[in-house]
PDB file of N, CA and C in Angstrom:
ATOM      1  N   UNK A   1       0.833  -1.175   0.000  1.00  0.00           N
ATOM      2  CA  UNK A   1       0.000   0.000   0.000  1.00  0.00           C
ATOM      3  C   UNK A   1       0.880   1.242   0.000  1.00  0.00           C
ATOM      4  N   UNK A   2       0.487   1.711  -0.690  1.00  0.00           N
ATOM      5  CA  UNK A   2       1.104   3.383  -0.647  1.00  0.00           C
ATOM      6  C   UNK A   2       0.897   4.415   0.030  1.00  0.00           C
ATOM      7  N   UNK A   3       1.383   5.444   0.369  1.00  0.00           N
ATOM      8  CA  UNK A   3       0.874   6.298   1.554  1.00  0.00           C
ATOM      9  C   UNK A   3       1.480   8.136   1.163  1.00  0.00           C
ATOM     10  N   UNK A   4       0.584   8.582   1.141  1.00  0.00           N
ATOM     11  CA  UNK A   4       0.909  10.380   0.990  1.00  0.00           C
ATOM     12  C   UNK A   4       0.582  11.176   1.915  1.00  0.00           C
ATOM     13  N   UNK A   5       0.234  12.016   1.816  1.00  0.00           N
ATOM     14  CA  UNK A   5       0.028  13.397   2.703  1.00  0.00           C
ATOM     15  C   UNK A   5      -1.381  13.281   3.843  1.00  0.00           C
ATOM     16  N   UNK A   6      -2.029  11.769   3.620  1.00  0.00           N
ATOM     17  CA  UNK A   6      -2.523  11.801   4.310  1.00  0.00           C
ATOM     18  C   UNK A   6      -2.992  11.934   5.742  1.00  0.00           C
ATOM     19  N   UNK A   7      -1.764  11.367   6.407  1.00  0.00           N
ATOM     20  CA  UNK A   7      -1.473  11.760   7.792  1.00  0.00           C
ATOM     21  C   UNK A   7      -1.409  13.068   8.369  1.00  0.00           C
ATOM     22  N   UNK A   8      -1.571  14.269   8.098  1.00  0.00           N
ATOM     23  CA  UNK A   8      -1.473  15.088   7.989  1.00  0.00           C
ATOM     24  C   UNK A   8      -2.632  15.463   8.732  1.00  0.00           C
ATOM     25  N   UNK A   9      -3.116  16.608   9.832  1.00  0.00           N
ATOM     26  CA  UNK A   9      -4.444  16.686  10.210  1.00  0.00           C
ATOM     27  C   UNK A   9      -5.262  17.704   9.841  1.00  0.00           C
ATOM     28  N   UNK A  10      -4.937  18.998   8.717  1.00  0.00           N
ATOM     29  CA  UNK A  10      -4.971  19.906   8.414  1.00  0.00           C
ATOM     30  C   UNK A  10      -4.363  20.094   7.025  1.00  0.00           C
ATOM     31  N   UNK A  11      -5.236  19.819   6.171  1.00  0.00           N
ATOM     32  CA  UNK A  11      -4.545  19.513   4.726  1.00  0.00           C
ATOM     33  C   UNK A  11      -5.250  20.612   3.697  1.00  0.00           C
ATOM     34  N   UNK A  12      -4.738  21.018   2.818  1.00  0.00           N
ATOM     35  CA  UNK A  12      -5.220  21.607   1.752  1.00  0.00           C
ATOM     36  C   UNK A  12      -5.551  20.835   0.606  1.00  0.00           C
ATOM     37  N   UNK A  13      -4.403  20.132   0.399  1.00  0.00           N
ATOM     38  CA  UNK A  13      -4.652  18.899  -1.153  1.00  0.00           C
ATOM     39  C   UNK A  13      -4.718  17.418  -0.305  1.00  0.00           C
ATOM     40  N   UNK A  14      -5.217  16.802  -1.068  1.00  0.00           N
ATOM     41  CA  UNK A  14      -5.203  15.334  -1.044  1.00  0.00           C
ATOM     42  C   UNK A  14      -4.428  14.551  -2.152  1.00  0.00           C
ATOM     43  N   UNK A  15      -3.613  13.412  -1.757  1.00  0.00           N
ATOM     44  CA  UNK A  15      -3.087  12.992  -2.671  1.00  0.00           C
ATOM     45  C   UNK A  15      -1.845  13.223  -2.841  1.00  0.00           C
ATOM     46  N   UNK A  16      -1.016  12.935  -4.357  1.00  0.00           N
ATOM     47  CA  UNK A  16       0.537  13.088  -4.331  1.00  0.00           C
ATOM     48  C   UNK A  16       0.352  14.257  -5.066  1.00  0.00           C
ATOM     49  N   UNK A  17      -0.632  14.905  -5.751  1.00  0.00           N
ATOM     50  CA  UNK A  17      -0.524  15.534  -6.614  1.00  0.00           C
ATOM     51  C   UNK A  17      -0.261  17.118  -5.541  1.00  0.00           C
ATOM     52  N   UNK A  18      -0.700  17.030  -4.244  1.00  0.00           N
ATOM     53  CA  UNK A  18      -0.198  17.779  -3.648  1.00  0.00           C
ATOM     54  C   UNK A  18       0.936  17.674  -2.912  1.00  0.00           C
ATOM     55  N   UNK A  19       1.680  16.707  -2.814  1.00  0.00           N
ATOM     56  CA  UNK A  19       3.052  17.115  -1.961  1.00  0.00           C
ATOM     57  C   UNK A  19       4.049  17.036  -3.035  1.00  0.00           C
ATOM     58  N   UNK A  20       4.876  16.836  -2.246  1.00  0.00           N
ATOM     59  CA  UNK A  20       6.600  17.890  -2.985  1.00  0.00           C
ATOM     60  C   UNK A  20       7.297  16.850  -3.731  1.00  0.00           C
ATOM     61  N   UNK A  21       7.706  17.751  -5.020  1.00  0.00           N
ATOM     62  CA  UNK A  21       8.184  16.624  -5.545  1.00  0.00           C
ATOM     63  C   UNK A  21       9.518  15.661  -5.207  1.00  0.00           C
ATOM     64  N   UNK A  22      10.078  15.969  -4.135  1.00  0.00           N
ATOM     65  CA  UNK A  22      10.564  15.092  -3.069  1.00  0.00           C
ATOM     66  C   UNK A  22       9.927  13.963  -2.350  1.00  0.00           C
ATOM     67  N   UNK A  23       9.127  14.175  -2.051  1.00  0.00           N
ATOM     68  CA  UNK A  23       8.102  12.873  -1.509  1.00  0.00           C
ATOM     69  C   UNK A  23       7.301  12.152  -3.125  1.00  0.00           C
ATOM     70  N   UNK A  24       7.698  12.896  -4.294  1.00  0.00           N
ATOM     71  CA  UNK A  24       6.845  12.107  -5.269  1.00  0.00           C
ATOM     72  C   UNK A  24       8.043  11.406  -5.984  1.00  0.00           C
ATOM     73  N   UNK A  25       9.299  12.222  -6.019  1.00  0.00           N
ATOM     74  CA  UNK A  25      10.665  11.162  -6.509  1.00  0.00           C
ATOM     75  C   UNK A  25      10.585   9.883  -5.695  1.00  0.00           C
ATOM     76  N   UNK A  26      10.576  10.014  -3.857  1.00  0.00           N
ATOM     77  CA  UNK A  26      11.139   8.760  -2.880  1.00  0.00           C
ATOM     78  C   UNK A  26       9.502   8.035  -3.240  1.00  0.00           C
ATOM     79  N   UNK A  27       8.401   7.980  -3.422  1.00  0.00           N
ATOM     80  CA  UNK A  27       7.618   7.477  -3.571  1.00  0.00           C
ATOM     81  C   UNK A  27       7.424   6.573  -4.975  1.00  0.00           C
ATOM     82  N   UNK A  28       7.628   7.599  -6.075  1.00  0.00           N
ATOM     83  CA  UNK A  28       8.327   6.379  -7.407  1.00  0.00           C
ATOM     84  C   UNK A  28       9.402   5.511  -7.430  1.00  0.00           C
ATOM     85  N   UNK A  29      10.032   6.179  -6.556  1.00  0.00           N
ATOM     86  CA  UNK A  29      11.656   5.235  -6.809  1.00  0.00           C
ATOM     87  C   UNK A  29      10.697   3.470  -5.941  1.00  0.00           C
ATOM     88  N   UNK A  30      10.097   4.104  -4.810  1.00  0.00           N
ATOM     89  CA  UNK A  30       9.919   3.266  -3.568  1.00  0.00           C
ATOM     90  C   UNK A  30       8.351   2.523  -4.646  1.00  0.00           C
ATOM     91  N   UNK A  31       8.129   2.609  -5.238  1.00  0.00           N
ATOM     92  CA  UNK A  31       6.600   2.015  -5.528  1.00  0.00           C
ATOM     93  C   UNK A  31       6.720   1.621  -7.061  1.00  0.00           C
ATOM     94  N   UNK A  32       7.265   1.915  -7.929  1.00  0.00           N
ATOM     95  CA  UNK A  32       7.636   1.546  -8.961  1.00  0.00           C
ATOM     96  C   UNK A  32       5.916   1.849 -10.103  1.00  0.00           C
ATOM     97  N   UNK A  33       5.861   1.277 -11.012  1.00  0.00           N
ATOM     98  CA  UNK A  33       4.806   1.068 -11.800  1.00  0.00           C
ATOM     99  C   UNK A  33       3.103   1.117 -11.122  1.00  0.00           C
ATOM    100  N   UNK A  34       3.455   0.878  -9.787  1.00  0.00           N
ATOM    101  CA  UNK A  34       2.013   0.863  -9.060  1.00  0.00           C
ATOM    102  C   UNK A  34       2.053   2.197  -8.903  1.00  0.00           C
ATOM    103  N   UNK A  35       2.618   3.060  -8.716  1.00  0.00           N
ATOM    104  CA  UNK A  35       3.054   4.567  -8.200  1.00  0.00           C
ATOM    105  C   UNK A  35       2.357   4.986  -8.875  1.00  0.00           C
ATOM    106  N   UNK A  36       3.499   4.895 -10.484  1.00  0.00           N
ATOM    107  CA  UNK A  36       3.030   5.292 -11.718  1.00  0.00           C
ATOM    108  C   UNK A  36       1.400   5.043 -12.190  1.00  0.00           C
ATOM    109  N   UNK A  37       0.925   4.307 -11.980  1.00  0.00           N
ATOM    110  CA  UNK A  37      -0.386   3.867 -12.542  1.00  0.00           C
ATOM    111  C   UNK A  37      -1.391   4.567 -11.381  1.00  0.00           C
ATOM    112  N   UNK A  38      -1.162   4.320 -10.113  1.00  0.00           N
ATOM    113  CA  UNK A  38      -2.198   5.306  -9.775  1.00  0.00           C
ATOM    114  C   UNK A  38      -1.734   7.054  -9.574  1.00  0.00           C
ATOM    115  N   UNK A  39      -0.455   7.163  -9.607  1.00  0.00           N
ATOM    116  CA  UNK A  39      -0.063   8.453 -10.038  1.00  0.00           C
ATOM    117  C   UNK A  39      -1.213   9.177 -11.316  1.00  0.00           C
ATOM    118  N   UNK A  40      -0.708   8.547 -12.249  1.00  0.00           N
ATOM    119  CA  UNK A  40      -1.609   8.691 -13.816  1.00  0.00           C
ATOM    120  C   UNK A  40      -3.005   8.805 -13.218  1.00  0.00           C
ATOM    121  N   UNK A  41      -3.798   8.425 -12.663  1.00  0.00           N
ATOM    122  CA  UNK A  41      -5.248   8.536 -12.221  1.00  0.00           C
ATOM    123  C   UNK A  41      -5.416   9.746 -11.718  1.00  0.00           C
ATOM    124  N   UNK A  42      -4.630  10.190 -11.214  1.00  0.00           N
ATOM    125  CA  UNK A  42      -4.681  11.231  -9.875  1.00  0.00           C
ATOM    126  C   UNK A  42      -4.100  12.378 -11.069  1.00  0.00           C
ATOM    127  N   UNK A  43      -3.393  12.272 -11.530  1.00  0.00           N
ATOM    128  CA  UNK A  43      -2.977  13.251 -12.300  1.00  0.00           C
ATOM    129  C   UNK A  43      -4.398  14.022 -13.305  1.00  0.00           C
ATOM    130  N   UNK A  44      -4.749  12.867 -13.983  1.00  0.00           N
ATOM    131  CA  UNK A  44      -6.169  13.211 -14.862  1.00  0.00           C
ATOM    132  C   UNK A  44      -6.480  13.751 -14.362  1.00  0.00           C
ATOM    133  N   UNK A  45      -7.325  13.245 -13.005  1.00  0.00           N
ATOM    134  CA  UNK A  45      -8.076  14.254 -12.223  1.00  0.00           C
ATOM    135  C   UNK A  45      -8.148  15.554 -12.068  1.00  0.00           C
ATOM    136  N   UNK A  46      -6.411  15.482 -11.186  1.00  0.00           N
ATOM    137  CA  UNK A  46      -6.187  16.923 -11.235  1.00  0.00           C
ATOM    138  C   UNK A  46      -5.948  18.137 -12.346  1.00  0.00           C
ATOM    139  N   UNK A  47      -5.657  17.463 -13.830  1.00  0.00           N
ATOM    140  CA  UNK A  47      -6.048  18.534 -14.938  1.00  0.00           C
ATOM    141  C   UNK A  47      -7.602  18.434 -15.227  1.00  0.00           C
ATOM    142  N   UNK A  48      -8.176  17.453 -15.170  1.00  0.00           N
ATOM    143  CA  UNK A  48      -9.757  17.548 -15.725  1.00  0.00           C
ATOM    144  C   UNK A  48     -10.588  18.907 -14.440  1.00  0.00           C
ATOM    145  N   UNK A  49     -10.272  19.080 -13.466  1.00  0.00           N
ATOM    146  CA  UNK A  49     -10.670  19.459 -11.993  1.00  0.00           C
ATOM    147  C   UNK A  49      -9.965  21.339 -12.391  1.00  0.00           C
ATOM    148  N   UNK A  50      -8.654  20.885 -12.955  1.00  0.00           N
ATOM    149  CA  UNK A  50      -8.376  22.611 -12.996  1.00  0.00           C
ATOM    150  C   UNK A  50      -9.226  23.357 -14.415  1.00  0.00           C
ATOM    151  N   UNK A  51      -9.263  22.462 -15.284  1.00  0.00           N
ATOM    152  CA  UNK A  51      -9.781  22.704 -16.775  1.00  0.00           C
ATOM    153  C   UNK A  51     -11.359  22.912 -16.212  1.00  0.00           C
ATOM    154  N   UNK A  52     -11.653  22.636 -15.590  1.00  0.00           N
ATOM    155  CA  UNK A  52     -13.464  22.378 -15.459  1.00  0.00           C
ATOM    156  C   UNK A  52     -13.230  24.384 -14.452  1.00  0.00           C
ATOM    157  N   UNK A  53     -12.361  23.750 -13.828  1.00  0.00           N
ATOM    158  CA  UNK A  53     -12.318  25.338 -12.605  1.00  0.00           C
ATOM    159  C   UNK A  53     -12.386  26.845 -13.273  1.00  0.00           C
ATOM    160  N   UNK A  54     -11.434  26.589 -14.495  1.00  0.00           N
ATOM    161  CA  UNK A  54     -11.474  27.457 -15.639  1.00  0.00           C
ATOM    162  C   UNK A  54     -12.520  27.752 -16.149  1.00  0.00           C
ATOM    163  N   UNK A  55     -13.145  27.118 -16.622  1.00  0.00           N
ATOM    164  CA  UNK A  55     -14.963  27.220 -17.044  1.00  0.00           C
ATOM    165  C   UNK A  55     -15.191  27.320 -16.561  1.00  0.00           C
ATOM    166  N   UNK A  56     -15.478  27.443 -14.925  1.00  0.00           N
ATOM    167  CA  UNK A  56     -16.540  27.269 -14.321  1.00  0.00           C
ATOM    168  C   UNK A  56     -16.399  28.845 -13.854  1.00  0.00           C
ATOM    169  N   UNK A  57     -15.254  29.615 -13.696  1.00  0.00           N
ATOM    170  CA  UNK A  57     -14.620  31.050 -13.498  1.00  0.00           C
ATOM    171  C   UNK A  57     -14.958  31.812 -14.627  1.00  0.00           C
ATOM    172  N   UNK A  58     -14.569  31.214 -15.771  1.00  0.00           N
ATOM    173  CA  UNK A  58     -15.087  32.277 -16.889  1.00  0.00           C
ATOM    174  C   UNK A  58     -16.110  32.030 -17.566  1.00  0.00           C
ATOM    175  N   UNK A  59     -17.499  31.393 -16.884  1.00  0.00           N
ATOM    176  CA  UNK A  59     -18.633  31.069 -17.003  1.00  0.00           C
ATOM    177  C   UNK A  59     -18.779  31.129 -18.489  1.00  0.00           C
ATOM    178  N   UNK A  60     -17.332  30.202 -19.756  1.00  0.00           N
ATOM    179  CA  UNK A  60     -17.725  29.821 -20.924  1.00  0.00           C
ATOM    180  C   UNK A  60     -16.782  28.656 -21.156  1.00  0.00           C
ATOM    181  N   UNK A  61     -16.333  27.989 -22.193  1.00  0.00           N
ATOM    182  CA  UNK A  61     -14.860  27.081 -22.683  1.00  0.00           C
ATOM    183  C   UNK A  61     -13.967  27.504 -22.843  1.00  0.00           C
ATOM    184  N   UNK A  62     -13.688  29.399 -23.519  1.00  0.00           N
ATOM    185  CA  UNK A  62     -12.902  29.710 -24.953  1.00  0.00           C
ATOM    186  C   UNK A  62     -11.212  29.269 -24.095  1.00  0.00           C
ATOM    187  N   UNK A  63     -11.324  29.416 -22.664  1.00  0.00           N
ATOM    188  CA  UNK A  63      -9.848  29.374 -22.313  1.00  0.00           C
ATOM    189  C   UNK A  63      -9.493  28.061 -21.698  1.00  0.00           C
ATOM    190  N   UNK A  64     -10.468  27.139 -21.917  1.00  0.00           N
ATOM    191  CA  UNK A  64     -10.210  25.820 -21.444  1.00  0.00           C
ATOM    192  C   UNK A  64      -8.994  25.336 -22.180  1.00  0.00           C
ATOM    193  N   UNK A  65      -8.616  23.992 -21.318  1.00  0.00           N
ATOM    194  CA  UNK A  65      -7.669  23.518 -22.843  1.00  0.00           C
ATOM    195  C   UNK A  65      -7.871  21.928 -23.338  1.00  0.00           C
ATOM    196  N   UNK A  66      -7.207  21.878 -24.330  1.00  0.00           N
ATOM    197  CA  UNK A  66      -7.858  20.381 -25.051  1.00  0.00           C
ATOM    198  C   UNK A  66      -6.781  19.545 -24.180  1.00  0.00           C
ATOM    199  N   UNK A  67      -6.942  18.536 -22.887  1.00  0.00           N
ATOM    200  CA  UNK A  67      -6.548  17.546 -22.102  1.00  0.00           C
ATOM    201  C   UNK A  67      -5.864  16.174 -22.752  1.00  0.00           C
ATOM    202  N   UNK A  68      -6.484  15.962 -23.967  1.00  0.00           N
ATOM    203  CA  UNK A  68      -5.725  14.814 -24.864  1.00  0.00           C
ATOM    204  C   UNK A  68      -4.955  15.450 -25.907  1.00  0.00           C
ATOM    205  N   UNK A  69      -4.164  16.800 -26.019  1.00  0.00           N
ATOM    206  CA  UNK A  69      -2.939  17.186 -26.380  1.00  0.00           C
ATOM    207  C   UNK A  69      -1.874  16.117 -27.102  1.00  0.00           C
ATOM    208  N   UNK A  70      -1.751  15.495 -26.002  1.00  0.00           N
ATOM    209  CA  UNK A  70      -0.298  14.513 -25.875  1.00  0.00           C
ATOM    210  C   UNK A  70      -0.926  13.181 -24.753  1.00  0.00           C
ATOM    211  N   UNK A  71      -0.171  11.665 -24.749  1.00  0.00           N
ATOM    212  CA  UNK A  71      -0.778  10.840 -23.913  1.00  0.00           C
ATOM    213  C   UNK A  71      -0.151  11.214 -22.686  1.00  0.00           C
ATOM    214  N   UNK A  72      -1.020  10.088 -21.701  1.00  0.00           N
ATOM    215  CA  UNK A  72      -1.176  10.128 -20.401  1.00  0.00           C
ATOM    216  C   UNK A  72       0.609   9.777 -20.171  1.00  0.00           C
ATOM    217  N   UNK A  73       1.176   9.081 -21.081  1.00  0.00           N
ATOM    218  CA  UNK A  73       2.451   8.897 -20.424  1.00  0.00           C
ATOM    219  C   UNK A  73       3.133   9.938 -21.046  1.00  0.00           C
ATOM    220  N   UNK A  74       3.025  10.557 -21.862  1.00  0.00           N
ATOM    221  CA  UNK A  74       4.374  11.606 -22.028  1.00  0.00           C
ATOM    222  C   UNK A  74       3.553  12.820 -20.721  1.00  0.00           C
ATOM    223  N   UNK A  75       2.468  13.058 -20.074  1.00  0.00           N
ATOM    224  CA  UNK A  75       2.475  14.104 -19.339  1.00  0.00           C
ATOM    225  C   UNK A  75       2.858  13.316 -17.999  1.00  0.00           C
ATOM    226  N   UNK A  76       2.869  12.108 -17.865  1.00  0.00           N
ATOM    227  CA  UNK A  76       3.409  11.746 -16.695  1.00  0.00           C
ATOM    228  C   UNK A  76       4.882  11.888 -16.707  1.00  0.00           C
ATOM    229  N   UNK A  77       5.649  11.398 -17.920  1.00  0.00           N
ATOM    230  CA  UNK A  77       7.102  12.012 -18.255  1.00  0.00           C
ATOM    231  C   UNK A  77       7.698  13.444 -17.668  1.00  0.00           C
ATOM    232  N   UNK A  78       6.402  13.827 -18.005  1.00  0.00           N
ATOM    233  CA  UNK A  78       6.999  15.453 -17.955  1.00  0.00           C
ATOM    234  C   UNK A  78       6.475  15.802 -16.585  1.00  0.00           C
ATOM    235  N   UNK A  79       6.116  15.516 -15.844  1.00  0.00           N
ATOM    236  CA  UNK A  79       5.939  15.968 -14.182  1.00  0.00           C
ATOM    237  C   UNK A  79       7.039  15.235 -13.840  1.00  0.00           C
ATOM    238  N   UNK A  80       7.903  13.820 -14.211  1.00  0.00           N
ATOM    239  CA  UNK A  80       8.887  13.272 -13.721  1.00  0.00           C
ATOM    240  C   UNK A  80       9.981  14.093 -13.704  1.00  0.00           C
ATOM    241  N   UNK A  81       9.941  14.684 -14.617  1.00  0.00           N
ATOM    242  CA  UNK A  81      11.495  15.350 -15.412  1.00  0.00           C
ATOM    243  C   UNK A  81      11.144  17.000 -14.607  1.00  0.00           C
ATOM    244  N   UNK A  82       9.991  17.477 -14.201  1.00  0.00           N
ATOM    245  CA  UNK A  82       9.794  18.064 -13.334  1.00  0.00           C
ATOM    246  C   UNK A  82      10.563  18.228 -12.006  1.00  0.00           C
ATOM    247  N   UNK A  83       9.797  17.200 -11.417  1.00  0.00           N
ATOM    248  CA  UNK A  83      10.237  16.643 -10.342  1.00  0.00           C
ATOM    249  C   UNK A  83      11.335  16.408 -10.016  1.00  0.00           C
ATOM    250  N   UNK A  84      12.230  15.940 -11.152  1.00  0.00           N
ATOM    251  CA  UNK A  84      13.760  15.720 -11.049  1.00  0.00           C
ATOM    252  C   UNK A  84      14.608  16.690 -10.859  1.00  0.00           C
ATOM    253  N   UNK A  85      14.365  17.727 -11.658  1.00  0.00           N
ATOM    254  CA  UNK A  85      15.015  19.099 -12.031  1.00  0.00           C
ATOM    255  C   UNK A  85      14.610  19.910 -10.974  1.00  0.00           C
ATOM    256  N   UNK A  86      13.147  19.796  -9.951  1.00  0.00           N
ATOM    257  CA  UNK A  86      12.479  20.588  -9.126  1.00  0.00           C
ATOM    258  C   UNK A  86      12.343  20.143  -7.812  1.00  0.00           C
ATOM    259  N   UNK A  87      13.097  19.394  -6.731  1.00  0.00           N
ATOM    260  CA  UNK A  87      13.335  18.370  -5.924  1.00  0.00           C
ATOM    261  C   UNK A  87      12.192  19.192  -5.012  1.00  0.00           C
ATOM    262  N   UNK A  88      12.476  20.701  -4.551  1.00  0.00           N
ATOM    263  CA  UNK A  88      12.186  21.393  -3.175  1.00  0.00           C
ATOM    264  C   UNK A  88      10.794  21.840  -3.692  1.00  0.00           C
ATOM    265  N   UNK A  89      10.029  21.586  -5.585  1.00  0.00           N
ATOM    266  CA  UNK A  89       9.283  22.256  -5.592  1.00  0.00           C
ATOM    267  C   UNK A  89       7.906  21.311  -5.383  1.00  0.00           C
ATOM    268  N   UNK A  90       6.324  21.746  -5.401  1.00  0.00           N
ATOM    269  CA  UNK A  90       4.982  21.104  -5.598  1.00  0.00           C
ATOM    270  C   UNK A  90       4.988  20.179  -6.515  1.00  0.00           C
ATOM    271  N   UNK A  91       4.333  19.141  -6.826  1.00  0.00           N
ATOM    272  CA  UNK A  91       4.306  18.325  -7.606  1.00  0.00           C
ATOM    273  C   UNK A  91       2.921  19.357  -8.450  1.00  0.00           C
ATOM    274  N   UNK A  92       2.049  19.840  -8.190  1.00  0.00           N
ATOM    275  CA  UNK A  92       1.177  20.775  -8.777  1.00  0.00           C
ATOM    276  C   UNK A  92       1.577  22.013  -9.208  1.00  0.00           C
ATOM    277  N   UNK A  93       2.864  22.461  -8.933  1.00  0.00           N
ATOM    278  CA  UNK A  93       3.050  23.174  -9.759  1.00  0.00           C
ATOM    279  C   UNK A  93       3.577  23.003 -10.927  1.00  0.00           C
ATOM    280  N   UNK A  94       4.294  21.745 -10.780  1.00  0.00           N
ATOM    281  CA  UNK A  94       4.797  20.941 -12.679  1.00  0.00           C
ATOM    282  C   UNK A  94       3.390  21.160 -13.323  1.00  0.00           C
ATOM    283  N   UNK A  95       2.164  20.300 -12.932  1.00  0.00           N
ATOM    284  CA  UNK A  95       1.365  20.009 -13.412  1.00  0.00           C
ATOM    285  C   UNK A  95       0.305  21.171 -14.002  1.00  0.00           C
ATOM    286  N   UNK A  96       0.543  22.489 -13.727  1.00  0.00           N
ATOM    287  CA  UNK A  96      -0.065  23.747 -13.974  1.00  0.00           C
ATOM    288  C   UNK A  96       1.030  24.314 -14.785  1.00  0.00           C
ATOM    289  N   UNK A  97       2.356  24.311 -15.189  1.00  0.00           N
ATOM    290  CA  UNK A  97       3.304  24.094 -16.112  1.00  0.00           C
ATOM    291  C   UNK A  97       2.954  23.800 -17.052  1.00  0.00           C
ATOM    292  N   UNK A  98       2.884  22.476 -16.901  1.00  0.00           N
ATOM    293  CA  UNK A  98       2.066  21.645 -18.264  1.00  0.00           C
ATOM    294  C   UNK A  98       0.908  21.905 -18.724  1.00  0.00           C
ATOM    295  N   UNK A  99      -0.425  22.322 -17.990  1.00  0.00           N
ATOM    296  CA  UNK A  99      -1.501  22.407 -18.689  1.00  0.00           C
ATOM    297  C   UNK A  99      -1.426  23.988 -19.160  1.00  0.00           C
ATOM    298  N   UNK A 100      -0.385  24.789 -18.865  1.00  0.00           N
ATOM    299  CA  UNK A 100      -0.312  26.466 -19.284  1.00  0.00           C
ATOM    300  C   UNK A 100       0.261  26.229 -21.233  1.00  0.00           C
ATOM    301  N   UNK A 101       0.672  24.985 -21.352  1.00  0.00           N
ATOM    302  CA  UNK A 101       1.490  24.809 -22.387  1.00  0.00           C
ATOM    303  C   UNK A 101      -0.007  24.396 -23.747  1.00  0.00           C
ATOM    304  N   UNK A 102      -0.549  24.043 -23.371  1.00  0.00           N
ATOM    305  CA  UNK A 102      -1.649  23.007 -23.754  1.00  0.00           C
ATOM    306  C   UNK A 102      -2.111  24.025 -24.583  1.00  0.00           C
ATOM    307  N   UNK A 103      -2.688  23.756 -26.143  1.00  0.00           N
ATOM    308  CA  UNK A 103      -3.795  24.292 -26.684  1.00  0.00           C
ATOM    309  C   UNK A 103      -4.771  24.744 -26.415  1.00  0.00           C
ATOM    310  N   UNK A 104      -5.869  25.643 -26.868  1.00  0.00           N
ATOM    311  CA  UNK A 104      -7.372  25.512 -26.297  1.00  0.00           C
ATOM    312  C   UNK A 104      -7.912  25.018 -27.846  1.00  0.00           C
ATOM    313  N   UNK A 105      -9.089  25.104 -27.112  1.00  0.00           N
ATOM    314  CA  UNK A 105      -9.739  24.604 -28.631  1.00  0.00           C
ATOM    315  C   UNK A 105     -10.283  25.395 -29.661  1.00  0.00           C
ATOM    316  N   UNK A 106      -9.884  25.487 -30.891  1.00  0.00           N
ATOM    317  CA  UNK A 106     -10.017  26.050 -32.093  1.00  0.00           C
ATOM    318  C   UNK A 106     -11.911  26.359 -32.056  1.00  0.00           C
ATOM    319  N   UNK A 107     -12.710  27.772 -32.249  1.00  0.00           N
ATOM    320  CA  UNK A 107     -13.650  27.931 -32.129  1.00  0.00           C
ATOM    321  C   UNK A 107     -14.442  27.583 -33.332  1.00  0.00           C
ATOM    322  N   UNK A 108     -15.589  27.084 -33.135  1.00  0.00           N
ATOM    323  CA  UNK A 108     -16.642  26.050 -33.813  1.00  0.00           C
ATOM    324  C   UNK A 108     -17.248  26.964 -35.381  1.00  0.00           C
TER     325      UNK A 108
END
């Protein structure tokens, strides 16, 4: 079983997607492919959750962004290579990195 920020008694985020990418390096190294796979779950989330937050703030789409860009493993790549390069930083702030990069969608 895996374990994050839960212990904690006073939390803002839930999950890995909120702690540091220090606890998300020793947690991949330490969990391997299971990490990764429910990492990837948690990750969706947390872009589908900021993309929806966006709409839901500028009460339309035009600044949403298109989420299937690139696959689930090259954006998990790229929070790794994050993380690597960013030891002391959020694992959510890679991940708001990445979705600032993202397309929106071409109007209808």
């Amino acid at each position: 079983m895996m374990w994050c920020n839960i212990g904690f008694t006073e939390r803002v985020t839930l999950g890995f997607t909120g702690d540091s990418c220090k606890i998300f390096n020793e947690s991949k190294d330490e969990f391997g492919k299971n990490f990764e796979d429910f990492f990837q779950s948690e990750m969706i989330g947390f872009l589908n959750g900021y993309n929806m937050y966006i709409g839901i703030r500028d009460r339309e789409s035009k600044n949403m962004k298109i989420l299937d860009h690139n696959s689930i493993d090259y954006v998990y790549s790229n929070i790794v290579e994050f993380c690597r390069k960013n030891p002391e930083d959020q694992v959510f702030f890679g991940l708001i990195d990445y979705f600032n990069t993202l397309p929106k969608p071409k109007k209808n």
